[in-house]
N, C-alpha and C. Protein backbone atom coordinates (compact mmCIF):
# COMPACT_ATOMS: atom_id res chain seq x y z
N UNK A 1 110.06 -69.51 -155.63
CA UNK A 1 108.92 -68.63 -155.71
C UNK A 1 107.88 -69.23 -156.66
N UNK A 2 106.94 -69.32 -156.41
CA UNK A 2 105.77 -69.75 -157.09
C UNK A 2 105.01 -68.78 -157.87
N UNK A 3 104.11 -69.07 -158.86
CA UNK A 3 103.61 -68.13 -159.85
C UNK A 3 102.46 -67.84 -159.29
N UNK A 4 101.79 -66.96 -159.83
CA UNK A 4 100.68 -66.14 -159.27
C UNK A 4 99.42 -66.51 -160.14
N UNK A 5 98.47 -66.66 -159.88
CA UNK A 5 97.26 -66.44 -160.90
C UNK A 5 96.54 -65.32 -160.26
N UNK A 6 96.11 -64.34 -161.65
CA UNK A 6 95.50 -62.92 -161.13
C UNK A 6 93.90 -62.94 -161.09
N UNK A 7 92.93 -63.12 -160.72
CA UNK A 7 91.53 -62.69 -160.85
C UNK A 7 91.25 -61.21 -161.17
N UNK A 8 90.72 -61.22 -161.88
CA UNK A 8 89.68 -60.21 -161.98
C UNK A 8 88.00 -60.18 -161.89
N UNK A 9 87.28 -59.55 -161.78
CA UNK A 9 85.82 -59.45 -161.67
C UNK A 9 85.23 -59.61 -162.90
N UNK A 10 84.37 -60.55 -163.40
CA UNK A 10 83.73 -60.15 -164.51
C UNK A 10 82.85 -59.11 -164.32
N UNK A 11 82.28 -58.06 -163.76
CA UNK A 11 81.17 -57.57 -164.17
C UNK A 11 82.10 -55.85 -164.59
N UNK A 12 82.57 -55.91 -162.84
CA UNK A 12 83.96 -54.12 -163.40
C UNK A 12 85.17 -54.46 -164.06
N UNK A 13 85.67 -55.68 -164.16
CA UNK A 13 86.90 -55.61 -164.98
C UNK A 13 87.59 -55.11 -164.08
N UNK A 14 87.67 -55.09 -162.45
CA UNK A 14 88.84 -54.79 -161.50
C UNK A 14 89.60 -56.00 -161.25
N UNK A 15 91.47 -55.71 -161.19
CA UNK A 15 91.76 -57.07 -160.74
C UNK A 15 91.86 -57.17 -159.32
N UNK A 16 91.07 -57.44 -158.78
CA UNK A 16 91.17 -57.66 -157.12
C UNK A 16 91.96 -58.59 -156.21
N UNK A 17 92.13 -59.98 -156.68
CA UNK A 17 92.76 -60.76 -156.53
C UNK A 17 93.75 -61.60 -156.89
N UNK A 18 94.74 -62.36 -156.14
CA UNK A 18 96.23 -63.00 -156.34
C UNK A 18 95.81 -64.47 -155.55
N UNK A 19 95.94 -65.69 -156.41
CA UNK A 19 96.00 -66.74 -155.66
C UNK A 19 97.13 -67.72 -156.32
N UNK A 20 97.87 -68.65 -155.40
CA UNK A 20 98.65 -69.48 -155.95
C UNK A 20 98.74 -70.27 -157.26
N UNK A 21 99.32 -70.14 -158.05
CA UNK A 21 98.91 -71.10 -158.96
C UNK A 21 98.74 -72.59 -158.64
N UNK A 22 97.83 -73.42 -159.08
CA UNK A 22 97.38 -74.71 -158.89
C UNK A 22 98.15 -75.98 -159.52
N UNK A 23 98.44 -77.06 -158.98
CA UNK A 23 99.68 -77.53 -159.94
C UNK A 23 98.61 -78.65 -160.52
N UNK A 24 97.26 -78.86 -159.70
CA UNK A 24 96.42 -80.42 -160.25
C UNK A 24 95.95 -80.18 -161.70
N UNK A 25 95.81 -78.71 -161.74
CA UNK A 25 94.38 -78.74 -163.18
C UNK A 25 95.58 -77.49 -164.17
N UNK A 26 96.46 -77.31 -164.31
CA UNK A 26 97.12 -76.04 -165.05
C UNK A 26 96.08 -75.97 -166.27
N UNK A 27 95.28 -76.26 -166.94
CA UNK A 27 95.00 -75.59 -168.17
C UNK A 27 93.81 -75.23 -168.28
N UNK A 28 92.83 -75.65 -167.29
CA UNK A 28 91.61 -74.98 -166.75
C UNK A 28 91.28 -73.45 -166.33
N UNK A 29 90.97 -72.43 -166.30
CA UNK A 29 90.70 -71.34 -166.15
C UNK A 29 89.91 -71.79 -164.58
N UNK A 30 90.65 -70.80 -163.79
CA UNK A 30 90.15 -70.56 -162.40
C UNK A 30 88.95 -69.81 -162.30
N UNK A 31 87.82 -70.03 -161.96
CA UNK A 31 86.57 -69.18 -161.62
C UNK A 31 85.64 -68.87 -160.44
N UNK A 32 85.73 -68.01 -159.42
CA UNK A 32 85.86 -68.09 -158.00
C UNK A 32 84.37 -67.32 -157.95
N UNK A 33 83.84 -67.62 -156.87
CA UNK A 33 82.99 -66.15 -156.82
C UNK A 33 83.32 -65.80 -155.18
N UNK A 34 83.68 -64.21 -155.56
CA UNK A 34 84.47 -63.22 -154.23
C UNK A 34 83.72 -62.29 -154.42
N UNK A 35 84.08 -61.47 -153.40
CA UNK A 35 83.49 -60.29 -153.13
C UNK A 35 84.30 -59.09 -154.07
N UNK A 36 83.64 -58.24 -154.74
CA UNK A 36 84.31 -57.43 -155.24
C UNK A 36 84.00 -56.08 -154.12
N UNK A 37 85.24 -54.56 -154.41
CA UNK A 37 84.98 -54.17 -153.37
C UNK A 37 84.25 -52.60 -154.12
N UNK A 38 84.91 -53.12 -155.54
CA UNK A 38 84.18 -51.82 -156.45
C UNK A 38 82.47 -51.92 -157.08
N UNK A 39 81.96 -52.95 -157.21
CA UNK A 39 80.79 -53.79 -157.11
C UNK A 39 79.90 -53.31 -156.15
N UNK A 40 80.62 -53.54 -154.72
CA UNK A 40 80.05 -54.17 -153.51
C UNK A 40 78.84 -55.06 -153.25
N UNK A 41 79.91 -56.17 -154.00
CA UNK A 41 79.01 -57.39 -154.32
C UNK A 41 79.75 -58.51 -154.34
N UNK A 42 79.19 -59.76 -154.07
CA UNK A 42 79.55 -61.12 -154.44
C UNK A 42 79.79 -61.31 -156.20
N UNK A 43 80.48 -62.05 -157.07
CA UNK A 43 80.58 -61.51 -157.91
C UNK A 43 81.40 -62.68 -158.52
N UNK A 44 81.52 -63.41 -159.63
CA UNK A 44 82.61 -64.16 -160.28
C UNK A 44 83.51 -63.75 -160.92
N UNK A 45 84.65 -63.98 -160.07
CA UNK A 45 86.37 -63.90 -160.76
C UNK A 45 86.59 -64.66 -161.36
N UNK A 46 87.82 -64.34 -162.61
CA UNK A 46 87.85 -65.20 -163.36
C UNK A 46 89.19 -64.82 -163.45
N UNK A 47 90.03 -66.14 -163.80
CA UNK A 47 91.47 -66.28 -164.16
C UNK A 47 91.99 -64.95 -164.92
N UNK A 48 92.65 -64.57 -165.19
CA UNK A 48 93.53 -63.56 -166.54
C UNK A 48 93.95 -64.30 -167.06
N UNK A 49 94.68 -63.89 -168.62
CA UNK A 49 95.17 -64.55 -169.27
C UNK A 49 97.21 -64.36 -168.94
């Protein structure tokens, strides 16, 4: 089983998303921009801690 990395939204602080963890970069913070659905907006996710 593989580990999870969680996103959340920076702007609501919802966690919306689950993506694989990455094995090339582990100590980099993941930063995506998705759609949030509480927003309803495009929007940058950002890793959790």
């Amino acid at each position: 089983m593989s580990k999870k990395i969680i996103l959340s939204c920076d702007t609501c602080g919802s966690r919306n998303y689950s993506v694989p963890a990455r094995k090339d970069k582990p100590t980099e913070r993941l930063s995506i921009k998705k759609f949030c659905r509480h927003c309803n907006a495009h929007t940058l996710h950002r890793q959790t801690a």
